[in-house]
C-alpha atoms as a PDB file:
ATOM      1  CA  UNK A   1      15.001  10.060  10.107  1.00  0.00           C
ATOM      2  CA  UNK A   2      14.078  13.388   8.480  1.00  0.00           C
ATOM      3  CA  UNK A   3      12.379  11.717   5.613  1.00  0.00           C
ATOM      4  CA  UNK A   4      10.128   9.534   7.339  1.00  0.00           C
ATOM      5  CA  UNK A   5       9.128  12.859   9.059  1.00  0.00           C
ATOM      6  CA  UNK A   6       7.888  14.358   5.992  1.00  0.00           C
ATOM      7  CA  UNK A   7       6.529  11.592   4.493  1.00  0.00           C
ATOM      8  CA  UNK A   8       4.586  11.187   7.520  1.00  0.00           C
ATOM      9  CA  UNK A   9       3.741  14.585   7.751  1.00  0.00           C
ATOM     10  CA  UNK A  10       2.558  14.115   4.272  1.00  0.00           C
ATOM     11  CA  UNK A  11       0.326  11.279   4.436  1.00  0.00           C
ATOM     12  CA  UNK A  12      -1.416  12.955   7.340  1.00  0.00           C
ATOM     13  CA  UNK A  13      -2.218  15.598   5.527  1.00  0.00           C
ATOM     14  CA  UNK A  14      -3.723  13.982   2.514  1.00  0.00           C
ATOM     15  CA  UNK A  15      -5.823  11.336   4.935  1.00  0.00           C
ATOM     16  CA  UNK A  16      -7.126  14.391   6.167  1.00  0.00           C
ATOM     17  CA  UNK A  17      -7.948  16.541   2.982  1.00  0.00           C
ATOM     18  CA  UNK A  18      -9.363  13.785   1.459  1.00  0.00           C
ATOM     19  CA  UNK A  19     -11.610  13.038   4.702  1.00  0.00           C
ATOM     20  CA  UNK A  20     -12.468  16.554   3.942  1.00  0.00           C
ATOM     21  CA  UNK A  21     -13.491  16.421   0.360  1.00  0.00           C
ATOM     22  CA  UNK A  22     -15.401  13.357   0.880  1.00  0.00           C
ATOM     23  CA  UNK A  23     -17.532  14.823   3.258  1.00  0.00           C
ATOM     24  CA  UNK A  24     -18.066  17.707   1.384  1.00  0.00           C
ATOM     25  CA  UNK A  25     -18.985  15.626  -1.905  1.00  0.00           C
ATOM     26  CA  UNK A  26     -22.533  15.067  -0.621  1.00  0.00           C
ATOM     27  CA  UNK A  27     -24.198  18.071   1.030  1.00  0.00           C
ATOM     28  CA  UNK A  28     -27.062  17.981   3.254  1.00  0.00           C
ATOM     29  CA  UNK A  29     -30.573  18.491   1.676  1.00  0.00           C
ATOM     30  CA  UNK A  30     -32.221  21.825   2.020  1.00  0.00           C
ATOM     31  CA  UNK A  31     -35.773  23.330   1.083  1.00  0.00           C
ATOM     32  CA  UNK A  32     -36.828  25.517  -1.661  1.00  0.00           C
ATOM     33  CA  UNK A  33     -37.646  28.629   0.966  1.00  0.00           C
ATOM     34  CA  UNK A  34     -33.744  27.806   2.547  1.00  0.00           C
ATOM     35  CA  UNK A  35     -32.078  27.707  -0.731  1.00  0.00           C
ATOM     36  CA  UNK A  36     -33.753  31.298  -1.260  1.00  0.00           C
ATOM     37  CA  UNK A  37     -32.808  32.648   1.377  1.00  0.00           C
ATOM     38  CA  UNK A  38     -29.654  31.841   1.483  1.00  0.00           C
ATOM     39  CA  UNK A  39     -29.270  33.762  -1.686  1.00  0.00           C
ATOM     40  CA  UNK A  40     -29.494  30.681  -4.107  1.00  0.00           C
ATOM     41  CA  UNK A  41     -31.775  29.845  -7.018  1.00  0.00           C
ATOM     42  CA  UNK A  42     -33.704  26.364  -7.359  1.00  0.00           C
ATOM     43  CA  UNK A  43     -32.965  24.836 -10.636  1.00  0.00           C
ATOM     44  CA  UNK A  44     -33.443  21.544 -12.282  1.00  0.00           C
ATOM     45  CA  UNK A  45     -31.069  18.761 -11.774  1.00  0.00           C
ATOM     46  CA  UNK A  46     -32.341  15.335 -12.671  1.00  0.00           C
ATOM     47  CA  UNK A  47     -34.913  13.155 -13.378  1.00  0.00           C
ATOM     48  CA  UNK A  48     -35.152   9.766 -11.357  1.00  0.00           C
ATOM     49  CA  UNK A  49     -35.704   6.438 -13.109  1.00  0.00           C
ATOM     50  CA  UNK A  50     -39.035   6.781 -11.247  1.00  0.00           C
ATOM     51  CA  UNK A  51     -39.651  10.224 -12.739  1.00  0.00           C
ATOM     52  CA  UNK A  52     -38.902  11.772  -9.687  1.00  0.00           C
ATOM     53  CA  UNK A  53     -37.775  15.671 -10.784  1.00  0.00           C
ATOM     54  CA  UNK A  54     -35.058  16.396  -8.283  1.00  0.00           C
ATOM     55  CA  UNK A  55     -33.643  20.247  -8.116  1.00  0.00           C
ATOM     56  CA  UNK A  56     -30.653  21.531  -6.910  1.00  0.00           C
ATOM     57  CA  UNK A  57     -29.850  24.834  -5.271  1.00  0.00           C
ATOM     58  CA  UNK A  58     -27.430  27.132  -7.370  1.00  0.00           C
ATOM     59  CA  UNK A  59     -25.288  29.977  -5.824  1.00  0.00           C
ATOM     60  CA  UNK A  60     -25.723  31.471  -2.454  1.00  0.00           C
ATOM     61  CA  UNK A  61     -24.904  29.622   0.909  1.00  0.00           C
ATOM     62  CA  UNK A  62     -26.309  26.465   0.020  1.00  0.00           C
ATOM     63  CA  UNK A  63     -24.720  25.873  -3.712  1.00  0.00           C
ATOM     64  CA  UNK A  64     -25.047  22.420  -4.782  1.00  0.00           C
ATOM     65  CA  UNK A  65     -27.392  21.011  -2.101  1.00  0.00           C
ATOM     66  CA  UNK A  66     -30.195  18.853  -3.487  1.00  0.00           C
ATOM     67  CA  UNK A  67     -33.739  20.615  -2.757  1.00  0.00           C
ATOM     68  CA  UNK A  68     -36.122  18.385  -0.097  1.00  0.00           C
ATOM     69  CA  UNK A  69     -39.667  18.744   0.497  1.00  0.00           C
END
């Protein structure tokens, strides 16, 4: 009875980190002026297969978000 406890327990707890992760994988776009201000540098990421130059936004509050706009 115990174990089913903690393998419950433990299951619930990775359903719910992972949940976590996931939704932190893919943060929300910001703009150049935000990513500034938030303490961050805009630096090149990528270039599209439509030559679309994206950036991203490095350090500060809004590490890793893709730059919009």
């Amino acid at each position: 009875m115990m174990r089913r406890a903690i393998v419950a327990a433990a299951l619930a707890a990775v359903s719910v980190l992972g949940t976590t992760t996931a939704a932190q994988a893919r943060p929300a776009d910001v703009d150049w002026d935000t990513c500034e201000a938030g303490g961050g540098t805009v630096a090149f990421s990528d270039l599209t297969e439509d030559w679309d130059v994206l950036f991203v936004c490095e350090g500060g509050t809004h590490d890793g978000q893709t730059i919009s706009g």
